[in-house]
N, C-alpha and C. Protein backbone atom coordinates (compact mmCIF):
# COMPACT_ATOMS: atom_id res chain seq x y z
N UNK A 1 0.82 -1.18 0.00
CA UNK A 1 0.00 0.00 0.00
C UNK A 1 0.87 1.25 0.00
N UNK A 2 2.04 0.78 0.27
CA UNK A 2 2.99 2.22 0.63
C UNK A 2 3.33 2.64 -0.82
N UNK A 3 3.12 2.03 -2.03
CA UNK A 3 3.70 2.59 -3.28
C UNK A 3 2.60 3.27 -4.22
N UNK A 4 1.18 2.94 -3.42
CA UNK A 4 0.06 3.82 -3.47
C UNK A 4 -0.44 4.77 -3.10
N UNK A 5 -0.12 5.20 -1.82
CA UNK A 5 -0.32 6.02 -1.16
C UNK A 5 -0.41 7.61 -1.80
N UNK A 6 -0.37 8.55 -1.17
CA UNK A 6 -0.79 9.95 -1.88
C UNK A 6 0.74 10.58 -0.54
N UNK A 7 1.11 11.25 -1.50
CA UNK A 7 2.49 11.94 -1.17
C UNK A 7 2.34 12.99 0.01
N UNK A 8 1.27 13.49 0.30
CA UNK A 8 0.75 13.63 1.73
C UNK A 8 0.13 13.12 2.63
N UNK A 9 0.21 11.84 2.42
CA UNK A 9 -0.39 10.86 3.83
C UNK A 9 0.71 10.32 4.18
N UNK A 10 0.52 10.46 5.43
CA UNK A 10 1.39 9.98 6.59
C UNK A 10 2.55 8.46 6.20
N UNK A 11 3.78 8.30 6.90
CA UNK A 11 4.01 7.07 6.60
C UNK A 11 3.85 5.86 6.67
N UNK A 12 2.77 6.11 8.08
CA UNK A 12 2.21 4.32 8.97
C UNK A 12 0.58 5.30 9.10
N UNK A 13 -0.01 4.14 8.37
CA UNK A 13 -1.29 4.56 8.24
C UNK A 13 -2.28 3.10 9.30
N UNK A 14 -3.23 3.90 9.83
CA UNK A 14 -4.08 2.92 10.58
C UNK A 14 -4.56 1.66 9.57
N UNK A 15 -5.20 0.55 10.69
CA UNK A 15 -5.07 -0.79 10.04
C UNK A 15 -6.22 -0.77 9.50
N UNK A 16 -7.31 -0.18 10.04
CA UNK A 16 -8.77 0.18 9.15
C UNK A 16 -8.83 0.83 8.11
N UNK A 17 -8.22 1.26 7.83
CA UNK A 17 -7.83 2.05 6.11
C UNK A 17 -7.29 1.09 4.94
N UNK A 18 -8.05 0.80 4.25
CA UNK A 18 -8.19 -0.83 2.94
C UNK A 18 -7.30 0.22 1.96
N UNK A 19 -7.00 -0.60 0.97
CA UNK A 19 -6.25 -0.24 -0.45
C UNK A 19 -7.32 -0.08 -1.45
N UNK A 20 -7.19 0.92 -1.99
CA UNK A 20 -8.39 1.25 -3.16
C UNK A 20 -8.51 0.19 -3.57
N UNK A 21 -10.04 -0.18 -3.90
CA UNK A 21 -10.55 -1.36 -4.36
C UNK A 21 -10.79 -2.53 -3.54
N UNK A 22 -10.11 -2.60 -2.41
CA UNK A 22 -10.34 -3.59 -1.09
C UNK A 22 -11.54 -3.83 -0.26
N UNK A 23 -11.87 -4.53 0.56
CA UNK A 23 -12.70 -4.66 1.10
C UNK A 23 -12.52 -3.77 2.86
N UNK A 24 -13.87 -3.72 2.80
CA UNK A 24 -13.50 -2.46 3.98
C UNK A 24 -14.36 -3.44 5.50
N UNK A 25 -12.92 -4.19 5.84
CA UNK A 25 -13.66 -5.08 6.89
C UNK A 25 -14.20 -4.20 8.21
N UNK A 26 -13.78 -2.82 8.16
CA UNK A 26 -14.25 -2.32 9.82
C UNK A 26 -15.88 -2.23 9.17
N UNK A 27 -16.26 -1.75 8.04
CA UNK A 27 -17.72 -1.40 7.52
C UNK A 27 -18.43 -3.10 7.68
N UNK A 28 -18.00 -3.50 7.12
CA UNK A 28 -18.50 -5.42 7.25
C UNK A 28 -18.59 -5.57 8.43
N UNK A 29 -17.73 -5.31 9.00
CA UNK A 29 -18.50 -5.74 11.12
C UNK A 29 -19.01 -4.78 11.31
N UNK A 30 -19.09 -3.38 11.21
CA UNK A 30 -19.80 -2.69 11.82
C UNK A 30 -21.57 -3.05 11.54
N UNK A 31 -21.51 -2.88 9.91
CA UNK A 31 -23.09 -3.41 9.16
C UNK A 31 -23.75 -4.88 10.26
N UNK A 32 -22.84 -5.94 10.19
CA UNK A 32 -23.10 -6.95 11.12
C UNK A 32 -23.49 -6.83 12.42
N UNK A 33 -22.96 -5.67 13.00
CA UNK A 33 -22.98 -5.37 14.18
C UNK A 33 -24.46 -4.75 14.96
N UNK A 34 -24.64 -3.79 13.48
CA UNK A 34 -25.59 -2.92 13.38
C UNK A 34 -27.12 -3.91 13.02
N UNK A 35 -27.04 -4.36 11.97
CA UNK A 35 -28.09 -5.28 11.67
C UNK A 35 -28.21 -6.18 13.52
N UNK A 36 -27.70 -6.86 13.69
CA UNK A 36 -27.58 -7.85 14.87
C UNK A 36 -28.30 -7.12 16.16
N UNK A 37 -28.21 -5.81 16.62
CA UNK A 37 -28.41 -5.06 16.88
C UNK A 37 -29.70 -5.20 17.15
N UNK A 38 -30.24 -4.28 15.62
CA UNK A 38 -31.77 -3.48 15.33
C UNK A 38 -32.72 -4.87 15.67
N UNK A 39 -32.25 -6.19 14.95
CA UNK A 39 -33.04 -7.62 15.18
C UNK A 39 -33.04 -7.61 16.81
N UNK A 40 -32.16 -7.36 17.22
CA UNK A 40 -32.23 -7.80 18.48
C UNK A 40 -33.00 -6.90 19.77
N UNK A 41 -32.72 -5.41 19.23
CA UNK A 41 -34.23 -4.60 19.62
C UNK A 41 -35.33 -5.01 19.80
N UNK A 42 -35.29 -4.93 18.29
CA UNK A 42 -36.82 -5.41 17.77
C UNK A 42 -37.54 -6.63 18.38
N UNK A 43 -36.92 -7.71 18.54
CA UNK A 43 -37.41 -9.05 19.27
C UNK A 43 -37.64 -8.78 20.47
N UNK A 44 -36.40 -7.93 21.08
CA UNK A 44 -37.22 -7.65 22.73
C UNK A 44 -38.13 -6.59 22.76
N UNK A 45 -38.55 -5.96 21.93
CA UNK A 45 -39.93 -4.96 22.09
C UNK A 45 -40.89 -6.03 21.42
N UNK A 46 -40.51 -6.83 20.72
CA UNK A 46 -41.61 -7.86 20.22
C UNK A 46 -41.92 -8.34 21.85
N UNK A 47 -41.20 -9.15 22.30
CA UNK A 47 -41.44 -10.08 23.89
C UNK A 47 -42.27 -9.27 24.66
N UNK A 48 -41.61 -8.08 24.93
CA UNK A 48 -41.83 -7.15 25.79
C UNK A 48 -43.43 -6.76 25.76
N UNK A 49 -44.06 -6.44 24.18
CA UNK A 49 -45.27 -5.82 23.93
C UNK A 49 -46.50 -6.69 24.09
N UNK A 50 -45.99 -8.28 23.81
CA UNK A 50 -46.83 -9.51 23.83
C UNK A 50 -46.69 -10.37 25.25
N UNK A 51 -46.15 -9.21 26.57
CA UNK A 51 -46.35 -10.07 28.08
C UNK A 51 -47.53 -10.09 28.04
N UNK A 52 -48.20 -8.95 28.35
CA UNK A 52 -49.73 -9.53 29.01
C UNK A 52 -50.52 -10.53 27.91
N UNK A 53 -49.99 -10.53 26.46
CA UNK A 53 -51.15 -11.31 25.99
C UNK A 53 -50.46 -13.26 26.59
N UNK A 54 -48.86 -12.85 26.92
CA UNK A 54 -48.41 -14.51 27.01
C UNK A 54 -48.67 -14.74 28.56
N UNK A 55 -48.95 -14.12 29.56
CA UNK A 55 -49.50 -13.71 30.74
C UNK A 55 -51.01 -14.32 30.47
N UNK A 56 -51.85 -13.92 30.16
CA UNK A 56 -53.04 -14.46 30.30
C UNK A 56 -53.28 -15.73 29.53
N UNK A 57 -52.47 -15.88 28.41
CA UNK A 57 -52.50 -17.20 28.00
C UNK A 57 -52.18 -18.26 28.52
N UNK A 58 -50.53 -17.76 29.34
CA UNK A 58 -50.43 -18.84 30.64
C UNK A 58 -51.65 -19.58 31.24
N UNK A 59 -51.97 -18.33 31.89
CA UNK A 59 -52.88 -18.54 32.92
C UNK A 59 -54.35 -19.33 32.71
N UNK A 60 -54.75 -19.00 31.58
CA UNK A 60 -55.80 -19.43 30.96
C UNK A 60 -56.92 -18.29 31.85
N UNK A 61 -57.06 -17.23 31.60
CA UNK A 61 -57.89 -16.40 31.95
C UNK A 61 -58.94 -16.13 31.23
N UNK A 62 -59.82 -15.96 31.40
CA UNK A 62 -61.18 -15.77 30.79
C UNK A 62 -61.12 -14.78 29.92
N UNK A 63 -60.51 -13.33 30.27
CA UNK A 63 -60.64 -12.48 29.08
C UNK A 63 -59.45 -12.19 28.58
N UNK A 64 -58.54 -13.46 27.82
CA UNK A 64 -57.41 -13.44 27.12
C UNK A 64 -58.13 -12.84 25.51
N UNK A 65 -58.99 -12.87 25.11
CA UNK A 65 -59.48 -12.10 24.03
C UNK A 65 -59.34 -10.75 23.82
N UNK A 66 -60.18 -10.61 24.99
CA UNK A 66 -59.51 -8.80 25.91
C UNK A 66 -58.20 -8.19 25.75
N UNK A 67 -57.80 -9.00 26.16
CA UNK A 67 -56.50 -8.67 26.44
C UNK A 67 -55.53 -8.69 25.12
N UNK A 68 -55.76 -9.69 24.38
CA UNK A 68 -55.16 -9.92 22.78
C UNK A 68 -55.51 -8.18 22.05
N UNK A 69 -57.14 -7.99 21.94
CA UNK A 69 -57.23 -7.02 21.49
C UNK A 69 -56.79 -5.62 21.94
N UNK A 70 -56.68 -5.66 23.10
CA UNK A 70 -56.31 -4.24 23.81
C UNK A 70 -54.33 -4.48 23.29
N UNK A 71 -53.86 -5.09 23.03
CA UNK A 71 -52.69 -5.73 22.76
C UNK A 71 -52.36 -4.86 21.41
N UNK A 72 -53.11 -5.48 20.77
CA UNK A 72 -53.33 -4.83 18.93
C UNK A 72 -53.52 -3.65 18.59
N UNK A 73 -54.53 -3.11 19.50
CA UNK A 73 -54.61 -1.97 19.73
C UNK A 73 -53.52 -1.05 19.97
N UNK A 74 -52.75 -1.17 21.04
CA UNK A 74 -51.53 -0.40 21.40
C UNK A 74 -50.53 -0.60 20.43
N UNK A 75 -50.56 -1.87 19.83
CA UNK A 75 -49.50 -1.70 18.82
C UNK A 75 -49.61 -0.89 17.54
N UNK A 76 -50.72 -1.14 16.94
CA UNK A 76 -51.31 -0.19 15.67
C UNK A 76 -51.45 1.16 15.97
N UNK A 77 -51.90 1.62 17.52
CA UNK A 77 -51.91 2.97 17.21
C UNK A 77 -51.36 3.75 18.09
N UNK A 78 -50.36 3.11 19.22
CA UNK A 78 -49.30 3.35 19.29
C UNK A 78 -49.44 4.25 21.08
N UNK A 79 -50.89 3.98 21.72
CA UNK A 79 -51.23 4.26 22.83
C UNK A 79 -50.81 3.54 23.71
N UNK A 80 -50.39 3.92 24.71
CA UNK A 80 -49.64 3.05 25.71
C UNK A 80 -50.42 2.59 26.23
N UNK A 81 -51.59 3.57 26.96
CA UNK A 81 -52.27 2.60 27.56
C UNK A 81 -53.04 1.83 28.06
N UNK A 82 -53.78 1.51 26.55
CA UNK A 82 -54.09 0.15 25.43
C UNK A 82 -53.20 -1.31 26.16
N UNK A 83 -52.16 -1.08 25.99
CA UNK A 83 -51.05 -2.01 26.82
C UNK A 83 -51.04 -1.92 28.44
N UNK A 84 -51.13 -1.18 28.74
CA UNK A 84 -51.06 -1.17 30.47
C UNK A 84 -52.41 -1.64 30.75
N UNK A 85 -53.72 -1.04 30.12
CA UNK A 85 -54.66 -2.27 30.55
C UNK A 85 -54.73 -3.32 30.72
N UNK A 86 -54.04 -3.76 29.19
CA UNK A 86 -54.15 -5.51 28.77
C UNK A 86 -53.20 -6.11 30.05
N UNK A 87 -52.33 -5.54 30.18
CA UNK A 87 -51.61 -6.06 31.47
C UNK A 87 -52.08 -5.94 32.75
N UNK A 88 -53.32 -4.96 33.08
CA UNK A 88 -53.41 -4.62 34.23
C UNK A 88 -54.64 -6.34 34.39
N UNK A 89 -55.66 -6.25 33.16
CA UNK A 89 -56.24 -7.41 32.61
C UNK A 89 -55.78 -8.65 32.91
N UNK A 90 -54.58 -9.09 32.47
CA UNK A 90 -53.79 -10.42 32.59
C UNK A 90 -53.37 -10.67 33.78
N UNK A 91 -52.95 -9.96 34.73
CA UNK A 91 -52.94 -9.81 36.16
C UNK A 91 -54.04 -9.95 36.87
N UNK A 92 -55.01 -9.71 37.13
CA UNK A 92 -56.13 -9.60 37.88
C UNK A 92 -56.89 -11.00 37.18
N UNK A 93 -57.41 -11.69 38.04
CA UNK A 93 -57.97 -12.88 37.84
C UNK A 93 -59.99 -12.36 37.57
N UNK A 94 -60.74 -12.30 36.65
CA UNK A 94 -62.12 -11.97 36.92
C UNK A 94 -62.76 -13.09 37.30
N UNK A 95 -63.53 -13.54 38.47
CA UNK A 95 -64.94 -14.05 38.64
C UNK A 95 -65.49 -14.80 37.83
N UNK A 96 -65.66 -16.08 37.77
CA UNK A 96 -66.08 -16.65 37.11
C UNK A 96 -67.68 -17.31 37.36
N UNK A 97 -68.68 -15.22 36.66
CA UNK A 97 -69.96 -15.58 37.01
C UNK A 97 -71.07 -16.33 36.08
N UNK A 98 -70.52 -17.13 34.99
CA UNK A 98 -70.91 -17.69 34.63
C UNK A 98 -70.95 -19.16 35.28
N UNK A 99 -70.49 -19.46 35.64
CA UNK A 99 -70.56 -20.99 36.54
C UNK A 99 -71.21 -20.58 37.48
N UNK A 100 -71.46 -19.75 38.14
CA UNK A 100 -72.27 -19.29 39.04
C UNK A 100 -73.96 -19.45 38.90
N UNK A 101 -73.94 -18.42 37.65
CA UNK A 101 -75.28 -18.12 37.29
C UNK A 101 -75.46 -19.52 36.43
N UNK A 102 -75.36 -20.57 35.79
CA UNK A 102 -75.61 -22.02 36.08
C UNK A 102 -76.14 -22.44 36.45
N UNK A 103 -75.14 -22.31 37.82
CA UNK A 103 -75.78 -23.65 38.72
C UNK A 103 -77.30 -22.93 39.77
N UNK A 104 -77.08 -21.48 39.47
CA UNK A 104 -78.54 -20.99 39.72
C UNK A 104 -79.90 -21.31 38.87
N UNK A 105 -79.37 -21.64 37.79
CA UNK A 105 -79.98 -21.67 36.84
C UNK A 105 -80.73 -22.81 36.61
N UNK A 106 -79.86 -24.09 37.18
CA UNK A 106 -79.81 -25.06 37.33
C UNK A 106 -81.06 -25.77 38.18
N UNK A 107 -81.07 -25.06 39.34
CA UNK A 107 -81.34 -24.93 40.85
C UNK A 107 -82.91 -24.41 40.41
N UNK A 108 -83.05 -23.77 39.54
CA UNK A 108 -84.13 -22.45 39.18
C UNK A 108 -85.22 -23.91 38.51
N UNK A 109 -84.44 -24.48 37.31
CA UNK A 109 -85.18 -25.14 36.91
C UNK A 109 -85.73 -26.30 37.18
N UNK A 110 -84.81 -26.80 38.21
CA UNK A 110 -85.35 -27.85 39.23
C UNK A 110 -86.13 -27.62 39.94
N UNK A 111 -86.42 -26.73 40.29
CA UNK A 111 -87.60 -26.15 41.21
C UNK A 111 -88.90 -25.98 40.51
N UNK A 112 -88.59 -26.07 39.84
CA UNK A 112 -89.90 -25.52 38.66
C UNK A 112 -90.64 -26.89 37.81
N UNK A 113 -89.27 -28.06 37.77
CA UNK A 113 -89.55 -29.13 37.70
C UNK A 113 -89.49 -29.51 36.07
N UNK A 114 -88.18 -28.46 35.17
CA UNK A 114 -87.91 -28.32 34.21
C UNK A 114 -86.83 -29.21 34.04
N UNK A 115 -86.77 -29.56 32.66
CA UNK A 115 -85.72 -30.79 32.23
C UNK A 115 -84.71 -30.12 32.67
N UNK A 116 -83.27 -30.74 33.19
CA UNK A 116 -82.02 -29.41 32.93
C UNK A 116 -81.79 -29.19 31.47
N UNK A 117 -81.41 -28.03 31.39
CA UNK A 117 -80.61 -27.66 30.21
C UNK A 117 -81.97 -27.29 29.10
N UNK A 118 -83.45 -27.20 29.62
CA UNK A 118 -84.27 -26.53 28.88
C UNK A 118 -85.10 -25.74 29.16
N UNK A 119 -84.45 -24.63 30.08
CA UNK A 119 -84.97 -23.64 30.83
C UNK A 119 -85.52 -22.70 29.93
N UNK A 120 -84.98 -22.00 29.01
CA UNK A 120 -85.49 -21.03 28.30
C UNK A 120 -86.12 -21.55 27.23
N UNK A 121 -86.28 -22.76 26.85
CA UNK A 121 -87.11 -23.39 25.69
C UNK A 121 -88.34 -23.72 26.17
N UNK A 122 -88.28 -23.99 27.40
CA UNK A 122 -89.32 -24.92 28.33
C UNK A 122 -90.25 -23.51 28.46
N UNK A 123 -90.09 -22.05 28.50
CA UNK A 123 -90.42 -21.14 29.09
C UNK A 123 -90.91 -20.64 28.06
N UNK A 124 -90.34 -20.45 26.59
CA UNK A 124 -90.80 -19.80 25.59
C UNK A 124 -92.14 -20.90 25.10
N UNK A 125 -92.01 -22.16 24.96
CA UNK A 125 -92.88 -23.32 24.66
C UNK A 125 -94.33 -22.83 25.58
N UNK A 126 -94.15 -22.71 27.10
CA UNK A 126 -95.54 -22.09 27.78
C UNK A 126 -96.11 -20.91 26.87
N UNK A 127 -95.20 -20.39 27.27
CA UNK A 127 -95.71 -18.99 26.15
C UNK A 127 -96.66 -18.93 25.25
N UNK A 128 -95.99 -19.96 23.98
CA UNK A 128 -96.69 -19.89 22.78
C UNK A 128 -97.84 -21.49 22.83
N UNK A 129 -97.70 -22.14 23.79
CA UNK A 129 -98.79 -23.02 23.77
C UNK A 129 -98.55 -24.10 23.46
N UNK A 130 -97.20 -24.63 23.32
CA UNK A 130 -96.51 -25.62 22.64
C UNK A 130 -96.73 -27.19 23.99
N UNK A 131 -97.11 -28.11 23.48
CA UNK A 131 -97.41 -29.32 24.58
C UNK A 131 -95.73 -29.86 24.80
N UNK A 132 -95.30 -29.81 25.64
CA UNK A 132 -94.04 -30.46 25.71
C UNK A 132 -94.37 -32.32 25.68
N UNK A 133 -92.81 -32.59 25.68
CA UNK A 133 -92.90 -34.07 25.55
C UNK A 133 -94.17 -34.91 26.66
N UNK A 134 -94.22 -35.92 25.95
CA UNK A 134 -95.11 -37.18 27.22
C UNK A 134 -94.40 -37.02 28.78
N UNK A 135 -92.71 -37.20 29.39
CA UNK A 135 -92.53 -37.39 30.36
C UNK A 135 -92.31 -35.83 31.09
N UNK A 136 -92.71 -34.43 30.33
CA UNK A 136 -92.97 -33.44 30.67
C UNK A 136 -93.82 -32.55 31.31
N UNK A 137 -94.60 -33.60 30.47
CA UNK A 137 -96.61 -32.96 30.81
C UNK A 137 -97.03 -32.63 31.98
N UNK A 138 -96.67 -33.48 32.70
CA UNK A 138 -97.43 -32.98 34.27
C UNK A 138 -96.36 -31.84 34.70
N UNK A 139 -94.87 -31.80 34.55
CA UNK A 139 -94.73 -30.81 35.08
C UNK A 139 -94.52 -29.25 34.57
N UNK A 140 -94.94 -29.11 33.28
CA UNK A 140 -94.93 -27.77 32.66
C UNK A 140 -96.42 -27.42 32.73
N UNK A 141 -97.21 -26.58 33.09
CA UNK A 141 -98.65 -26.47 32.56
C UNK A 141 -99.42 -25.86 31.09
N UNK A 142 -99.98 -26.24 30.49
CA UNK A 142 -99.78 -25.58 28.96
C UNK A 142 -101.01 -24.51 28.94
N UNK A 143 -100.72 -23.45 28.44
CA UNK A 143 -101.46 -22.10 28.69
C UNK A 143 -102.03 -22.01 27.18
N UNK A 144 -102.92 -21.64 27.20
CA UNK A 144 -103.45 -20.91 26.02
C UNK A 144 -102.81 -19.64 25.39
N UNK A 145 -102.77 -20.04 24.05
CA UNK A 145 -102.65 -18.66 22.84
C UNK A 145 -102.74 -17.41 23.36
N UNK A 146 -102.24 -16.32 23.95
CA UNK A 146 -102.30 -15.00 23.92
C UNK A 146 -103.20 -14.59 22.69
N UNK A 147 -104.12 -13.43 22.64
CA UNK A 147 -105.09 -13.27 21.67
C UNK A 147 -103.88 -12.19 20.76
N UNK A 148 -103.52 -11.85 19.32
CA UNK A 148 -102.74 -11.55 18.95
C UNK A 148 -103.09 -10.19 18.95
N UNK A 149 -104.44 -9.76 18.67
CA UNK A 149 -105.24 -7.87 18.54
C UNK A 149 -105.78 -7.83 17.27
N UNK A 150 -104.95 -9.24 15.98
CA UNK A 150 -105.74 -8.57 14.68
C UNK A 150 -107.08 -9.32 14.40
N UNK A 151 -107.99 -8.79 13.96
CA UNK A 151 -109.04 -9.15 13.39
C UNK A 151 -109.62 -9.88 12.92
């Protein structure tokens, strides 16, 4: 390189300085360095943005839907906190008043002396006048037609 050189550069030139036309290895690791980097950002704001939705999925929480969408939300439009909900969400365990209201339900129609599991059919059927099955009969009572008003 010394019989190339330019008649005003120095006589011992640094080792990062290539020969015209060479390859410029400090730029090749740096690019490597740099790329390796931005991926590696990026994956931990990926992890980072998708706790509460991998938080409630753990857990198997009831409003992991919730939480997915409030998720999507913060990411598309860039509100934070869209995200601090979904997390506040994935944390907090909700009530599970559906098993509740069930076995009330349950309880409701046994009393009444309704098949299980045909509470609101059993109820609309009185209504409109409908005879339920043979092993039903005695315990639903069957009502007459409501008069409709037309003519």
């Amino acid at each position: 390189m010394a019989d190339q050189a330019h008649p005003a550069a120095p006589p011992h030139l640094p080792s990062f300085i290539t020969d015209p036309g060479g390859t410029d290895v400090l730029m090749v690791v740096a690019a490597i360095i740099l790329l390796a980097a931005v991926l590696g950002v990026g994956l931990l704001f990926l992890r980072l943005h998708t706790l509460p939705e991998r938080i409630a999925h753990k857990s198997h929480k009831l409003q992991f839907e919730i939480v997915a969408v409030l998720g999507l939300l913060a990411l598309f439009t860039h509100v934070h906190l869209f995200w601090v909900i979904g997390l506040l969400l994935a944390l907090i365990d909700v009530p599970d008043f559906s098993g509740m209201f069930s076995r009330m339900a349950g309880a409701l129609e046994k009393i009444a002396g309704i098949a299980p599991g045909r509470g609101g059919e059993a109820a609309s059927d009185v209504e409109h006048g409908v005879v339920p099955p043979e092993g039903d009969r005695a315990s639903v009572p069957v009502v007459a037609a409501a008069p409709t008003g037309q003519h």
